[in-house]
Every structure is written in C-alpha cells, then in structure tokens.
N, C-alpha and C. Protein backbone atom coordinates (compact mmCIF):
# COMPACT_ATOMS: atom_id res chain seq x y z
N UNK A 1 0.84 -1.18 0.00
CA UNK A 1 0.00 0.00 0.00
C UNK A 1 0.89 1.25 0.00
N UNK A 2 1.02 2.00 -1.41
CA UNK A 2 1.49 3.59 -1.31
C UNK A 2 1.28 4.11 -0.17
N UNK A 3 -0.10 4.61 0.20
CA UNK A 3 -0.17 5.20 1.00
C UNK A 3 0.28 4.91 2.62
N UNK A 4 0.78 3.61 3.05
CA UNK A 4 1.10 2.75 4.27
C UNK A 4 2.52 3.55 4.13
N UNK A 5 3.29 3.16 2.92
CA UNK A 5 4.77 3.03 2.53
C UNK A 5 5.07 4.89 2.80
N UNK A 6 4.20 5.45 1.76
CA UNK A 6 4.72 6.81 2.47
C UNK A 6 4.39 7.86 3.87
N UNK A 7 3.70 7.29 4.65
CA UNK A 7 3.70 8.14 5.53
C UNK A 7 4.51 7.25 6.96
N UNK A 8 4.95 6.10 6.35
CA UNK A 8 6.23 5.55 7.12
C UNK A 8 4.79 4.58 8.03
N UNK A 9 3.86 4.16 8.17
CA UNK A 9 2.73 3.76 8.99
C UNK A 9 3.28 2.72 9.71
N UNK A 10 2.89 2.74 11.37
CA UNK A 10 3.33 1.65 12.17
C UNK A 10 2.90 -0.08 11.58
N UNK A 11 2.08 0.46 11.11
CA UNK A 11 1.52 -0.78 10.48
C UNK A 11 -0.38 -0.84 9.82
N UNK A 12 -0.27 -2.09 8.86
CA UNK A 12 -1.55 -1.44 8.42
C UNK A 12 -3.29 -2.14 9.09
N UNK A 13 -3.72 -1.31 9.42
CA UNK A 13 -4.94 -1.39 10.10
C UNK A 13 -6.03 -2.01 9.41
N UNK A 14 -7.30 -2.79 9.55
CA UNK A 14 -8.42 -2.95 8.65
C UNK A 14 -8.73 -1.70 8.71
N UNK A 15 -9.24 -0.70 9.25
CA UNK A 15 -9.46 0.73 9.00
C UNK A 15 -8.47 1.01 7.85
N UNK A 16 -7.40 1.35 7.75
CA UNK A 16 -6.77 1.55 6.43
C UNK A 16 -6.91 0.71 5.06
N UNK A 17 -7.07 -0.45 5.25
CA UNK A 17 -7.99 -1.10 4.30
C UNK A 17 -8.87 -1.17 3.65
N UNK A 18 -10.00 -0.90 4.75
CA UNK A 18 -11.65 -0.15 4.11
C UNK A 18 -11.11 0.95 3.74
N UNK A 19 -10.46 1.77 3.74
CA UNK A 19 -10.05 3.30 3.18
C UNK A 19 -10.18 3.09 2.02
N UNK A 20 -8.91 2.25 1.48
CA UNK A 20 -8.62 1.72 0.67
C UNK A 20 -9.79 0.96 -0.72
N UNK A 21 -10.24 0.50 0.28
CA UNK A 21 -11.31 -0.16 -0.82
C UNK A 21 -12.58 1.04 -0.94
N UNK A 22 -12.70 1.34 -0.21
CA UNK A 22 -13.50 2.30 -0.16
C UNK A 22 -13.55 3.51 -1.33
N UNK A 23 -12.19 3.93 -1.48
CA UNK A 23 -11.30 4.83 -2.59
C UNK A 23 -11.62 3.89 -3.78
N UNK A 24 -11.61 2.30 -4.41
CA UNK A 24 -11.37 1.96 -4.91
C UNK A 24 -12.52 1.88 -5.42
N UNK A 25 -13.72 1.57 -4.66
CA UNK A 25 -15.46 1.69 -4.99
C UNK A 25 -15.94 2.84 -5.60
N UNK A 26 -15.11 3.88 -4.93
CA UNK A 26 -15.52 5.55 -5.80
C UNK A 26 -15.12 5.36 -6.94
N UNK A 27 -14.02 5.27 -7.39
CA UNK A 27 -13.53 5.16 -8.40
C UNK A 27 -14.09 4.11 -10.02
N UNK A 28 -14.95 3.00 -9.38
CA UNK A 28 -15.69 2.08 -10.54
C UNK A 28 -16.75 2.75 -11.34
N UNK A 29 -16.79 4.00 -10.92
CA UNK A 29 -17.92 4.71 -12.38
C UNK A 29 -19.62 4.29 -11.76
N UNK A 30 -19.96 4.75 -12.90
CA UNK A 30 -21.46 4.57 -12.19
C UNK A 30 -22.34 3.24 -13.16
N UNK A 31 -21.41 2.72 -13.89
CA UNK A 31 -22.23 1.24 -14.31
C UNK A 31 -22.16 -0.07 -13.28
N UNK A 32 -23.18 -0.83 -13.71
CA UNK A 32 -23.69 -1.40 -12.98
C UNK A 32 -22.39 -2.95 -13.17
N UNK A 33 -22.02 -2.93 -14.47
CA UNK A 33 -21.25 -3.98 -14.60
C UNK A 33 -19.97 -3.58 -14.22
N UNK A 34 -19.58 -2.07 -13.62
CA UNK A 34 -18.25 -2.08 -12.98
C UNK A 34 -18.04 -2.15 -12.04
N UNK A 35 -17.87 -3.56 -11.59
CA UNK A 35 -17.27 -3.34 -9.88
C UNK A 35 -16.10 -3.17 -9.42
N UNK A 36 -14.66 -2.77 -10.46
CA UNK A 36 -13.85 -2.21 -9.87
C UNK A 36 -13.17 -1.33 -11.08
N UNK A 37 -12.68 -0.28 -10.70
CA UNK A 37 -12.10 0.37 -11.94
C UNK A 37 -10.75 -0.38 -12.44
N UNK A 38 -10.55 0.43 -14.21
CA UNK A 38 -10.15 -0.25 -15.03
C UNK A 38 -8.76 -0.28 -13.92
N UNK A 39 -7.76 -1.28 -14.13
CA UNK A 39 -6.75 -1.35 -13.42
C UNK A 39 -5.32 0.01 -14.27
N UNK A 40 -6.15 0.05 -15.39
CA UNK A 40 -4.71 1.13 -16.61
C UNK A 40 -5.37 2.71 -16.17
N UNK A 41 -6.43 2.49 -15.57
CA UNK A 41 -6.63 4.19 -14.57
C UNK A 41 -5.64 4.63 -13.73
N UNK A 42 -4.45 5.26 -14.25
CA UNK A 42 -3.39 5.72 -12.93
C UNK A 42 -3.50 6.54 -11.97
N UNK A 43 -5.01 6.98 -12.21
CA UNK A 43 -5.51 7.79 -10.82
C UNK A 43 -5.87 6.85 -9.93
N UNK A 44 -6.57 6.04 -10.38
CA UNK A 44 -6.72 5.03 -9.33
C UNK A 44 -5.82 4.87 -7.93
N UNK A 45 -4.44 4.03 -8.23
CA UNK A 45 -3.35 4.05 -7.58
C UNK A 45 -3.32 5.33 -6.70
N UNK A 46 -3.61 6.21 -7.44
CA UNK A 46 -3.20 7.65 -6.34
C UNK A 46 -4.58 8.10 -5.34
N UNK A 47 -5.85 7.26 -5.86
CA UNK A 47 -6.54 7.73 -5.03
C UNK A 47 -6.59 7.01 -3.93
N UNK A 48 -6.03 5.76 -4.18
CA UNK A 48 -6.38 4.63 -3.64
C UNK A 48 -4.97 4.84 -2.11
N UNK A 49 -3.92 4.71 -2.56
CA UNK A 49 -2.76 5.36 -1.64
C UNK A 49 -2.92 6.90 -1.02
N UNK A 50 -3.76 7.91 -0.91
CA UNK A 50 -4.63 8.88 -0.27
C UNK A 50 -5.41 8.61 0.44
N UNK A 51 -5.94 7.98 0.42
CA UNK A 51 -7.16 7.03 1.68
C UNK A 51 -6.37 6.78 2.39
N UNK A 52 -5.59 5.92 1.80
CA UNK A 52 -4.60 5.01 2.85
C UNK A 52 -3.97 6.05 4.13
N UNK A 53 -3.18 6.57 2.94
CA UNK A 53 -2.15 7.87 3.95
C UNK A 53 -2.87 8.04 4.91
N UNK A 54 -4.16 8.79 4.72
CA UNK A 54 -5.34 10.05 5.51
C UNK A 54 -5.70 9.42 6.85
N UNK A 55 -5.92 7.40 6.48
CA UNK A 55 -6.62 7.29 7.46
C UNK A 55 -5.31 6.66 8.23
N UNK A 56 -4.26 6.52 7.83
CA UNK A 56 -2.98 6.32 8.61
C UNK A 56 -2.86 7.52 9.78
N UNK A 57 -2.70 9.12 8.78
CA UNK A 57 -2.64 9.98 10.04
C UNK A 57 -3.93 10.27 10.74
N UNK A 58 -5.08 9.83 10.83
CA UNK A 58 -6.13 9.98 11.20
C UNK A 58 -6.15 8.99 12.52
N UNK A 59 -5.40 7.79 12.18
CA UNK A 59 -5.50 6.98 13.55
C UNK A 59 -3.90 6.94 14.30
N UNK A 60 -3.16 8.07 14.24
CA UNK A 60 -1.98 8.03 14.97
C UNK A 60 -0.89 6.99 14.79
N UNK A 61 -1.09 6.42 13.26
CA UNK A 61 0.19 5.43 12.94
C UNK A 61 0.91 6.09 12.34
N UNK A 62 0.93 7.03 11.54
CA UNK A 62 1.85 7.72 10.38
C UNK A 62 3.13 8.21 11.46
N UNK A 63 3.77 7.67 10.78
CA UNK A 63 5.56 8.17 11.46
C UNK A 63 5.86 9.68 10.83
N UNK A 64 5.12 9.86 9.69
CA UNK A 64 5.31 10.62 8.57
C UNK A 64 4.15 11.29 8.48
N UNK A 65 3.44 12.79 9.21
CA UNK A 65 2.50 12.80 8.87
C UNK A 65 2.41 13.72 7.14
N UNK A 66 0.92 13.53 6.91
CA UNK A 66 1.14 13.87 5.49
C UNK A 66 -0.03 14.79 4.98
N UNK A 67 -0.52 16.00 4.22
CA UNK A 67 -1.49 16.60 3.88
C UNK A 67 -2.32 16.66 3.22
N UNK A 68 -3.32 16.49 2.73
CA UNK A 68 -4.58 15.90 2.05
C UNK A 68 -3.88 16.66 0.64
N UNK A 69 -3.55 15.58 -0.38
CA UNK A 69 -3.02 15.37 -1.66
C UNK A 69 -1.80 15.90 -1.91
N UNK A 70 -0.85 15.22 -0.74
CA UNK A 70 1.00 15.24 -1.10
C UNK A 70 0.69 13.89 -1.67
N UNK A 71 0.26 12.63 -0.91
CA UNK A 71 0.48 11.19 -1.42
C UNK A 71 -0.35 11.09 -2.29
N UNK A 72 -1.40 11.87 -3.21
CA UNK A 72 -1.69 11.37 -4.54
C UNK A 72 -1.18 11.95 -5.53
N UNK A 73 -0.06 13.26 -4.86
CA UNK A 73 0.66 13.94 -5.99
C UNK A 73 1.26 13.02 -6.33
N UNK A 74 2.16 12.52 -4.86
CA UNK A 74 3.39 11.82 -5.35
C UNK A 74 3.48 10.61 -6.05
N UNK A 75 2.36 9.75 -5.80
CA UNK A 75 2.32 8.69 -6.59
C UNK A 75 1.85 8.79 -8.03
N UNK A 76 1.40 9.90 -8.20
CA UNK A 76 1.42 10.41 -9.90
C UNK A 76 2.65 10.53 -10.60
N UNK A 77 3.52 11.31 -9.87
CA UNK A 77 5.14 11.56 -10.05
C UNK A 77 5.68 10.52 -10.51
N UNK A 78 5.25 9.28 -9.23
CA UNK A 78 5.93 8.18 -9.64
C UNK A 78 5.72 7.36 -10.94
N UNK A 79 4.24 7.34 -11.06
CA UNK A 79 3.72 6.74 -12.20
C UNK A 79 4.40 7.10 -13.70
N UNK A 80 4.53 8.69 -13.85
CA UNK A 80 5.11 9.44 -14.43
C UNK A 80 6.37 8.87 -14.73
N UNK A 81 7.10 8.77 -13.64
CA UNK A 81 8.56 8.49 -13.61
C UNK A 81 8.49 7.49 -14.29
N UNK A 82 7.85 6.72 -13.58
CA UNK A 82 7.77 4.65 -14.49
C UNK A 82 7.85 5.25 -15.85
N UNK A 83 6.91 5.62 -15.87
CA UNK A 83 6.42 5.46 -17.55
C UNK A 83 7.53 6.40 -18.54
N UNK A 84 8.17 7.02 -18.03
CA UNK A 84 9.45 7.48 -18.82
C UNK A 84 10.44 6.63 -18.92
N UNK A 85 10.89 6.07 -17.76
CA UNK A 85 12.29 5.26 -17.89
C UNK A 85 11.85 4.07 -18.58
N UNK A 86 10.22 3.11 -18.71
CA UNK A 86 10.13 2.68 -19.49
C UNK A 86 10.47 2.86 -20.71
N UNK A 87 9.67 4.02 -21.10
CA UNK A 87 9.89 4.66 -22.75
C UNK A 87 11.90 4.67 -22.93
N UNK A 88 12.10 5.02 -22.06
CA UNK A 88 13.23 5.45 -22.57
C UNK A 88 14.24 3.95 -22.89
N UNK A 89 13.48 3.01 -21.97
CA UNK A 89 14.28 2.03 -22.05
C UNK A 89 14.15 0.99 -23.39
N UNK A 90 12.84 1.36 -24.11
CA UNK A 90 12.51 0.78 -25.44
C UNK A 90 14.02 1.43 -26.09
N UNK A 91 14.08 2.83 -26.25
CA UNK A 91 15.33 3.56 -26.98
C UNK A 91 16.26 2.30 -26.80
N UNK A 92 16.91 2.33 -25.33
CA UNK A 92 18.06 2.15 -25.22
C UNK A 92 18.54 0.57 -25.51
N UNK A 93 16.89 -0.02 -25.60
CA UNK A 93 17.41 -1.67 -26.16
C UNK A 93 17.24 -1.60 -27.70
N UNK A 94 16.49 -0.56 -28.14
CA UNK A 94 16.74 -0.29 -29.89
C UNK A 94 18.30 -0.22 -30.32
N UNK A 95 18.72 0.95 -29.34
CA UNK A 95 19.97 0.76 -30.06
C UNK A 95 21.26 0.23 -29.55
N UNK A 96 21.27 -0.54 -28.61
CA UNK A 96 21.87 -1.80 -28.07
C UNK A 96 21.81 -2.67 -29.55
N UNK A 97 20.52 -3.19 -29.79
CA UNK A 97 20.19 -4.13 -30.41
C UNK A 97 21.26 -3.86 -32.11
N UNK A 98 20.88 -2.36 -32.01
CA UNK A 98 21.35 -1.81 -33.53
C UNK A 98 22.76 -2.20 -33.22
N UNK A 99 23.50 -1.79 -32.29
CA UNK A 99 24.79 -1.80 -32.03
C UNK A 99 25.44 -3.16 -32.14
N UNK A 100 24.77 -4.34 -31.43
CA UNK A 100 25.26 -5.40 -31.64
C UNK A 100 25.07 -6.25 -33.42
N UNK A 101 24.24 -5.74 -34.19
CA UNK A 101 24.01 -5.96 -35.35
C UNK A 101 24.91 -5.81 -36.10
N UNK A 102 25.73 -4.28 -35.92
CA UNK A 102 26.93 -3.77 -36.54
C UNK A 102 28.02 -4.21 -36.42
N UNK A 103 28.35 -4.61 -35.49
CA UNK A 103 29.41 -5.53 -34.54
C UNK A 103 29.63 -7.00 -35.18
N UNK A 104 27.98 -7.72 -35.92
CA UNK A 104 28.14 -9.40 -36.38
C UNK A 104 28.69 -9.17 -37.80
C-alpha cells in the first residue's frame, strides 16, 4: 500500500484497508457492470494510496505525517517516472540491439 509506505505507517490497520477499498469503490464509475475500476486508470493508484495515507494519520500510525493530496501527488510523479524510464528504455534496447548488429 502507497499510501502505508509513504507516511512511514506503524503498520496497516483494517481501517486503512476499508479506506482503501473504499477509494477503490468511488472510483468504478457509475455502471452497474463495474465493480472495480479499469486497473490502466493511474488515478486510481493515487486515489487509492490517499485514503490510505489520511486514514494512517487519522488513527496516529503515520511516522510521517502527510497533507490531504502530497500522497496522490506523489504517486502520480511516480507513475510518471515509471512510464518514462520505461519509454526510454525501449530507446536504449533499440539501439543496443542496432549496435550489436553492426558488430556481427
């Protein structure tokens, strides 16, 4: 759980859980055949690790306390981040690949 991991949490509670799912129920839209949102929603993740955080500092576990949307910034950031060093890493096995071609 993002939100456990960043506010350092003594540990995680069923209260932080239902947060959790709870965040995750908002998030399924308003059809009847969605009972959980799409998993490629990267808000999801961030809303879902915001619950978490909130109800971490809400019940006195957060080592780290934290302010209603630092931990869904940050796990956007992160998502962000992923998804670049991915991209970038397609590049860098393109031209690996090119490189060793030139080389046979």
């Amino acid at each position: 759980m993002r939100g456990a991991l960043d506010t350092k949490a003594k540990r995680v509670t069923a209260s932080m859980c239902l947060a959790a799912s709870r965040a995750l129920a908002s998030m399924s839209g308003a059809s009847i055949d969605a009972i959980l949102p799409s998993p490629l929603n990267a808000t999801v993740h961030a809303v879902v690790a915001e619950a978490t955080a909130l109800q971490a500092v809400a019940e006195g576990l957060a080592r780290r306390p934290v302010v209603e949307g630092e931990v869904r910034r940050r796990t956007l950031d992160l998502i962000a981040s992923v998804a670049d060093r991915q991209a970038n890493l397609g590049a860098l096995t393109s031209n690996a690949a090119s490189r060793r071609r030139g080389l046979e």
